[in-house]
N, C-alpha and C. Protein backbone atom coordinates (compact mmCIF):
# COMPACT_ATOMS: atom_id res chain seq x y z
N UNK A 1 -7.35 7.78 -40.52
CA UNK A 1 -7.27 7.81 -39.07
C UNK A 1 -8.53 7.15 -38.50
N UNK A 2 -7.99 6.16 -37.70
CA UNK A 2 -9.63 5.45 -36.95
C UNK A 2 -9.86 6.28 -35.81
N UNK A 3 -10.80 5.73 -35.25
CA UNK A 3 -11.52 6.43 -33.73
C UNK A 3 -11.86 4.95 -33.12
N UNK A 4 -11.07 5.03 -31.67
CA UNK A 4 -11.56 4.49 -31.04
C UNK A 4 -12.93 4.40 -30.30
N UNK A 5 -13.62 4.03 -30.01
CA UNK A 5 -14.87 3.88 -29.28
C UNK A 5 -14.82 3.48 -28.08
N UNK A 6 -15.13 3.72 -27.24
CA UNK A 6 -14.95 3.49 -25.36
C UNK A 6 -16.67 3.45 -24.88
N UNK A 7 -16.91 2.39 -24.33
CA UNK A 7 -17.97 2.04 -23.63
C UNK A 7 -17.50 2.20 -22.08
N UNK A 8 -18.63 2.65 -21.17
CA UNK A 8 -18.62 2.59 -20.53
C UNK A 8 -19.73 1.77 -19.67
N UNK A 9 -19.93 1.05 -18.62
CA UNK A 9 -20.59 0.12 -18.22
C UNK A 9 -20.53 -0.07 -16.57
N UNK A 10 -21.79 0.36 -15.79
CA UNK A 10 -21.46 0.18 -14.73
C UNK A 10 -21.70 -1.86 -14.30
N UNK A 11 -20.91 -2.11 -13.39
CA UNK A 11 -20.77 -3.46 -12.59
C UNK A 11 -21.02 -3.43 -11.32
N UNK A 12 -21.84 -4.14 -10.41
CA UNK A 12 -22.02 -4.31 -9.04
C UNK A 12 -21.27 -5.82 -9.09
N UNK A 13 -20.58 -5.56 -8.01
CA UNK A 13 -19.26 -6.60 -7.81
C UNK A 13 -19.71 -7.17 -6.56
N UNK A 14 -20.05 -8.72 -5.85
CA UNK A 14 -20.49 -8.90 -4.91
C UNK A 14 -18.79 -9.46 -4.09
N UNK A 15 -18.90 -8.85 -3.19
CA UNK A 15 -17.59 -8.89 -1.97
C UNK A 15 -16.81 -10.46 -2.29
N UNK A 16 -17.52 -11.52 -2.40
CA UNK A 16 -17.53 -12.84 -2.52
C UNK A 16 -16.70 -13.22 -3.82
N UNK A 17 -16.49 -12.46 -4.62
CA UNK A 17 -15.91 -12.50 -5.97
C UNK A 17 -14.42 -10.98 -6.50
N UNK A 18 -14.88 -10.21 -5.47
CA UNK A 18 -13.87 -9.32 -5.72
C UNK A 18 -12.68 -9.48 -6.21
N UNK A 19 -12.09 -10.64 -5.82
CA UNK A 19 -10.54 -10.82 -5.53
C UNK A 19 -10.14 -11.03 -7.42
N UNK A 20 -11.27 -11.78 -7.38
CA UNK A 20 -11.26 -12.82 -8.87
C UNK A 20 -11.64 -11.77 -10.22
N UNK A 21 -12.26 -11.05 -9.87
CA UNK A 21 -12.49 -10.20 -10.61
C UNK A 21 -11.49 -8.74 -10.82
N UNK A 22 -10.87 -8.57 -9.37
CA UNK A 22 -9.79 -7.55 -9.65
C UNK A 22 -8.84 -8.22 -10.40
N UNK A 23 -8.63 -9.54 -10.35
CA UNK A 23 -7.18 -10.22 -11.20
C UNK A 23 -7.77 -9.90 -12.91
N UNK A 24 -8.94 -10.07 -12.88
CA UNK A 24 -9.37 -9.66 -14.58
C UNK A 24 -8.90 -8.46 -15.24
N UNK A 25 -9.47 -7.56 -14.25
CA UNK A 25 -9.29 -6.65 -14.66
C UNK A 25 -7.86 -5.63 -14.82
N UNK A 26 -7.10 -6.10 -13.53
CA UNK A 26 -5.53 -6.09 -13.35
C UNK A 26 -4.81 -6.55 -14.93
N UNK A 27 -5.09 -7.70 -14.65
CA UNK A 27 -4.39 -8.74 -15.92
C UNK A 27 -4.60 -7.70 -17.19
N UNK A 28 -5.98 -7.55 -17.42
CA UNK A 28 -6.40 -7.44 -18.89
C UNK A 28 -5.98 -5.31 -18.80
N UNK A 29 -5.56 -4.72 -18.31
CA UNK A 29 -5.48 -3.28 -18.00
C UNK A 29 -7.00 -2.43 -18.33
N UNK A 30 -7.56 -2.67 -17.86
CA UNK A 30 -8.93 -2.15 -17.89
C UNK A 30 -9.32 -1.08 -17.13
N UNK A 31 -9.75 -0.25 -17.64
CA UNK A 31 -9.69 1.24 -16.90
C UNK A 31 -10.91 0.92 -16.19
N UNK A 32 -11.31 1.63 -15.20
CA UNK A 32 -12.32 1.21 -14.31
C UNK A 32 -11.50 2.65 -12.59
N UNK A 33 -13.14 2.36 -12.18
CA UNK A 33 -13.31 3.59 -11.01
C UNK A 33 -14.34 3.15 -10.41
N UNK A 34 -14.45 2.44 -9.08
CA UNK A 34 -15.04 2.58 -8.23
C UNK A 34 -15.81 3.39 -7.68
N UNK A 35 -17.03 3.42 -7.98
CA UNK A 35 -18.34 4.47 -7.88
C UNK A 35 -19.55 4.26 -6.64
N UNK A 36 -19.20 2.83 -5.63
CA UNK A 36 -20.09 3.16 -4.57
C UNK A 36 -19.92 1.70 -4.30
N UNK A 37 -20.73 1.75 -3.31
CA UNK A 37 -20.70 0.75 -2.15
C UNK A 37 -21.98 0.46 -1.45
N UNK A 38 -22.13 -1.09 -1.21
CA UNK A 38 -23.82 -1.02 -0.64
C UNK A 38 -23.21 -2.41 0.53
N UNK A 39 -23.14 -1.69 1.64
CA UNK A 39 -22.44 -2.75 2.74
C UNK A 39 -23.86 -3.45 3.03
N UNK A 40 -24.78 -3.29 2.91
CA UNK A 40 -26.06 -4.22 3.12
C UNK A 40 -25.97 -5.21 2.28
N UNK A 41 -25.68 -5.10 0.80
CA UNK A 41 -26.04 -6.21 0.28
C UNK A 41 -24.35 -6.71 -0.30
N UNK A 42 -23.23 -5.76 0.60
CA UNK A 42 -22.44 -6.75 0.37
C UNK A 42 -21.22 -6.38 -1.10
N UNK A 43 -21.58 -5.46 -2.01
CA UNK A 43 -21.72 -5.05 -3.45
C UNK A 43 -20.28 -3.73 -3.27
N UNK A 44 -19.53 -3.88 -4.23
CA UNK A 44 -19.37 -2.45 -4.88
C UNK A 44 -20.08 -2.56 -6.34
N UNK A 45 -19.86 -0.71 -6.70
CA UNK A 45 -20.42 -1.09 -8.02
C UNK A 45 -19.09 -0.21 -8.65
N UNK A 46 -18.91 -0.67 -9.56
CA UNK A 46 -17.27 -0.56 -10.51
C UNK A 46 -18.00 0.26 -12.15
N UNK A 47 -17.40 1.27 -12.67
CA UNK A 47 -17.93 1.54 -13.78
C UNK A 47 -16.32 1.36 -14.54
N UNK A 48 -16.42 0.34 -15.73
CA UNK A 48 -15.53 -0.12 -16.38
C UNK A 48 -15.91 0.66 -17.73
N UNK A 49 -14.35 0.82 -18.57
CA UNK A 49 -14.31 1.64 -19.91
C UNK A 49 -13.64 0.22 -20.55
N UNK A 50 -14.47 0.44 -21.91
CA UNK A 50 -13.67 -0.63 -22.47
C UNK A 50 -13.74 -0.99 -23.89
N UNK A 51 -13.02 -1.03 -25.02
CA UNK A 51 -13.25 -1.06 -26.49
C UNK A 51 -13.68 -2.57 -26.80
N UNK A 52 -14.61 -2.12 -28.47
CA UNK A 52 -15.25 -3.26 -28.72
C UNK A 52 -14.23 -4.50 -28.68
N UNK A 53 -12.80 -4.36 -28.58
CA UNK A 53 -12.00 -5.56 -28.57
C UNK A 53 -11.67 -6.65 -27.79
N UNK A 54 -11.95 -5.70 -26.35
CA UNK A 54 -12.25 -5.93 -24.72
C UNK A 54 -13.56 -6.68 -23.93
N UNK A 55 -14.61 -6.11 -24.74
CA UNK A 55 -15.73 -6.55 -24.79
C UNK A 55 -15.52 -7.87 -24.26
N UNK A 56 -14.89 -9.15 -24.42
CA UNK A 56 -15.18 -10.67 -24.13
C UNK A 56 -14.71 -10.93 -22.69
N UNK A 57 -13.47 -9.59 -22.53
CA UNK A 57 -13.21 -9.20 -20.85
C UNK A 57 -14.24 -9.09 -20.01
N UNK A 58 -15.49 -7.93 -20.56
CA UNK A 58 -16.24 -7.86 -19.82
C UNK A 58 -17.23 -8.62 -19.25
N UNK A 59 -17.53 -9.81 -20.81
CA UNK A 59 -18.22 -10.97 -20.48
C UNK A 59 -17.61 -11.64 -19.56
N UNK A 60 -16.49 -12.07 -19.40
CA UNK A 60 -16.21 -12.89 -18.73
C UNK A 60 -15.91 -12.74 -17.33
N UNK A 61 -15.82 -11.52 -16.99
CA UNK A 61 -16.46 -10.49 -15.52
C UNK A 61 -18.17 -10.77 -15.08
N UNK A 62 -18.95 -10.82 -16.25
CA UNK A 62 -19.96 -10.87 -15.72
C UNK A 62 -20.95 -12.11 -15.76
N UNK A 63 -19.74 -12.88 -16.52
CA UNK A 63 -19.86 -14.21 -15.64
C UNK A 63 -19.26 -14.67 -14.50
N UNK A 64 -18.41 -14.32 -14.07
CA UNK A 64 -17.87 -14.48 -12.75
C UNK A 64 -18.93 -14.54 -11.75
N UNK A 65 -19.21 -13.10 -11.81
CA UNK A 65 -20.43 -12.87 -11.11
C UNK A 65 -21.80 -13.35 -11.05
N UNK A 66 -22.10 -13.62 -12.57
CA UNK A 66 -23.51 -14.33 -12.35
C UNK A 66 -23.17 -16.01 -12.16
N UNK A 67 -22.21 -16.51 -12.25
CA UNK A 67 -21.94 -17.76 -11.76
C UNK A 67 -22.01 -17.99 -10.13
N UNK A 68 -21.26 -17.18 -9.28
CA UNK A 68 -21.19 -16.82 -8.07
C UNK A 68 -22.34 -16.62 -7.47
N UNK A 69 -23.54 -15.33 -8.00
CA UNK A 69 -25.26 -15.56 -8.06
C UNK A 69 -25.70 -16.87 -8.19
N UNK A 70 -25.29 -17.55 -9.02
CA UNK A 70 -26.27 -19.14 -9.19
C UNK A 70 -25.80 -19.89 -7.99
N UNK A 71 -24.50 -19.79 -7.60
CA UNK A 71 -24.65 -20.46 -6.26
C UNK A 71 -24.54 -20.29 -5.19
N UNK A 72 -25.06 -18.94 -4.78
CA UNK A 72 -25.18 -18.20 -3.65
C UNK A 72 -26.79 -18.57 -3.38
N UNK A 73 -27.53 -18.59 -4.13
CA UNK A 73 -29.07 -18.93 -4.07
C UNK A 73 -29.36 -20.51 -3.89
């Protein structure tokens, strides 16, 4: 019998990328819960669960985002 392993990982999601990033996570069924909000800078922050298999999901979430950072600056 294996054991799964579940990471958990919080994400600050900038408003500007939301849309693109809910389709990720939609698409790929990724458990996730919305844990706060910072209307100043614009942000939710998302805490995502996710097995080592998923893992390249998450990369590619947090490139979304740090791509979106490089050209927001």
């Amino acid at each position: 019998m294996s054991t799964t392993i579940i990471t958990k990982k919080e994400l600050t999601i900038p408003a500007g990328v939301i849309t693109q990033v809910s389709d990720v996570i939609i698409e790929n069924e990724i458990t996730h819960t919305i844990i706060g909000a910072d209307i100043d800078e614009d942000t939710i922050t998302l805490e995502v669960q996710f097995t080592k298999d998923e893992r390249e999901i998450i990369h590619e979430i947090e490139d979304i985002v740090s791509d979106y950072e490089e050209e927001a600056e």
